[in-house]
Protein backbone atom coordinates (compact mmCIF):
# COMPACT_ATOMS: atom_id res chain seq x y z
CA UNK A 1 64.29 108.04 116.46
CA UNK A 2 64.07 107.13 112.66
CA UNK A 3 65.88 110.55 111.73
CA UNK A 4 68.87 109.83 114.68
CA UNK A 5 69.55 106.39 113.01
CA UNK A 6 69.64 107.58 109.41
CA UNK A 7 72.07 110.78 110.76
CA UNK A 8 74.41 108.57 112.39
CA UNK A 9 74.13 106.28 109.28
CA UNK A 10 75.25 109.00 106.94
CA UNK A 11 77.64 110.12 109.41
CA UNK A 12 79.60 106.92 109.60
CA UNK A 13 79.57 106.47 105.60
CA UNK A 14 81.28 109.93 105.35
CA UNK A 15 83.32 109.41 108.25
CA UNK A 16 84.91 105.72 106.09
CA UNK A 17 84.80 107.67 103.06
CA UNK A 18 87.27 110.37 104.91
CA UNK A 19 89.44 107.30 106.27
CA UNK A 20 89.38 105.66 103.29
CA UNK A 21 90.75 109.07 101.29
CA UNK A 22 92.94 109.30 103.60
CA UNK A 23 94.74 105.78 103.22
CA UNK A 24 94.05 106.08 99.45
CA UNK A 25 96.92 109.06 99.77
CA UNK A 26 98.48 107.14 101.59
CA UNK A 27 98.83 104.44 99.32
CA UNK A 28 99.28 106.37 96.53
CA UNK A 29 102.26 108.01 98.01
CA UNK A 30 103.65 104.88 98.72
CA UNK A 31 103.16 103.52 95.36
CA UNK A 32 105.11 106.43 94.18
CA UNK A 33 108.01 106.47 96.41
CA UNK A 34 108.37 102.70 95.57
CA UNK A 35 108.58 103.57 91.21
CA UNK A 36 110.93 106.25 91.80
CA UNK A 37 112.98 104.18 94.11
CA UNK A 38 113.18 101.47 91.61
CA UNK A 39 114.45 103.44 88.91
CA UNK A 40 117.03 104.77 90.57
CA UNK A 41 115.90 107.97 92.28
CA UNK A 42 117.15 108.66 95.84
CA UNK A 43 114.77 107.76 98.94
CA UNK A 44 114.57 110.92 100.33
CA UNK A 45 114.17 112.89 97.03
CA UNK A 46 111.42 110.15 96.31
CA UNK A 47 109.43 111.23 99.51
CA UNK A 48 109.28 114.67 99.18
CA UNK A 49 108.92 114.33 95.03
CA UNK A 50 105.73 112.00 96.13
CA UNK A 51 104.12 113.90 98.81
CA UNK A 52 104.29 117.63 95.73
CA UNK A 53 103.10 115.25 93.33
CA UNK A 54 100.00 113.78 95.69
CA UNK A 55 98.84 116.99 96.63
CA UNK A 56 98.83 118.62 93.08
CA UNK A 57 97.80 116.28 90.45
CA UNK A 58 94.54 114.04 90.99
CA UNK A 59 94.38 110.53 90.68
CA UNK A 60 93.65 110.04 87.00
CA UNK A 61 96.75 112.35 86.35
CA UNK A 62 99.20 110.27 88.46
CA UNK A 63 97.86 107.32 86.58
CA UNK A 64 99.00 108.66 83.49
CA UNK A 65 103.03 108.78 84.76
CA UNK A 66 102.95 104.91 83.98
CA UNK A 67 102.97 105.73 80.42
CA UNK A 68 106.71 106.87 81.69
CA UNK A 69 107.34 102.72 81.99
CA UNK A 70 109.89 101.65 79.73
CA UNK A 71 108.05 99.86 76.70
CA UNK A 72 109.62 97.02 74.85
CA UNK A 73 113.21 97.41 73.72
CA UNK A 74 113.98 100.69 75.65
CA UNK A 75 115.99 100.59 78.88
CA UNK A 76 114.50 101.40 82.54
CA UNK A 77 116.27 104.97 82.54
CA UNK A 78 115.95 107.03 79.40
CA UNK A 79 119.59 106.98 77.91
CA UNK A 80 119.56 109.56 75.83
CA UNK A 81 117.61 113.23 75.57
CA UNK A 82 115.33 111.76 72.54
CA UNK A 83 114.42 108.61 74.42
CA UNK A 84 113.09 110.97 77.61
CA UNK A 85 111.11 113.51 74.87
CA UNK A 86 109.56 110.53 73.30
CA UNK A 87 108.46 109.28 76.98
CA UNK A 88 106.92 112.65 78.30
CA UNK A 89 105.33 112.73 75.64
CA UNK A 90 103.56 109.64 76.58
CA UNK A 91 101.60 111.38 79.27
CA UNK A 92 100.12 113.92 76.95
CA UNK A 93 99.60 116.22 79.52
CA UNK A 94 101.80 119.24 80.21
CA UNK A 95 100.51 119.77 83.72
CA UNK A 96 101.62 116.34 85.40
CA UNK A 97 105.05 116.49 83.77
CA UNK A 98 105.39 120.46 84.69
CA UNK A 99 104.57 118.88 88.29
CA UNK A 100 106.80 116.49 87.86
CA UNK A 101 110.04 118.35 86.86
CA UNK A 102 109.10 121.06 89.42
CA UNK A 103 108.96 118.78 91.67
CA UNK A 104 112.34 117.03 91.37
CA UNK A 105 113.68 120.40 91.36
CA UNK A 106 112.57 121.74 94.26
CA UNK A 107 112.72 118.47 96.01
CA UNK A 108 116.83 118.01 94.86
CA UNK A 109 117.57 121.66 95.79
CA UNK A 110 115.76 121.17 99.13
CA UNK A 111 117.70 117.99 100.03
């Protein structure tokens, strides 16, 4: 009986884990579509852009597209091609902003 209870208690903690990585996805998405949105990026390019961008890069990588945030004195959209270097640089790593550019590619042919 001992063995039944502890099964089904480790069952149900991976069974909320599973939900909860689910929603976290979710939410992440979300989160994503909302930046994009706000700086100007279409709705529907947002979604799909968001849904490559979850499934590719982990969590600590999609942090790392705040450093994109306009810092003091700079405007919300890069205005000019030195402004945008200087930004993507920022994220000091070549694999979320390959993601990224593929991303809005693909997702701006595909629309």
């Amino acid at each position: 009986m001992r063995k039944v209870v502890i099964i089904l208690a480790l069952l149900a903690i991976g069974v909320g884990a599973l939900v909860f990585y689910l929603n976290l996805d979710s939410w992440t998405e979300d989160r994503i579509v909302t930046e994009l949105t706000t700086r100007g990026v279409p709705k529907p390019m947002a979604d799909c852009m968001a849904t490559r961008m979850v499934e590719r890069l982990s969590p600590r990588q999609l942090a790392k597209l705040e450093r994109l945030r306009p810092q003091d004195g700079e405007a919300d959209v890069p205005v000019s091609i030195a402004e945008l270097l200087e930004r993507l640089r920022r994220v000091d790593d070549p694999e979320v902003v390959e993601v990224t550019g593929s991303a809005a590619a693909v997702c701006a042919f595909s629309i």
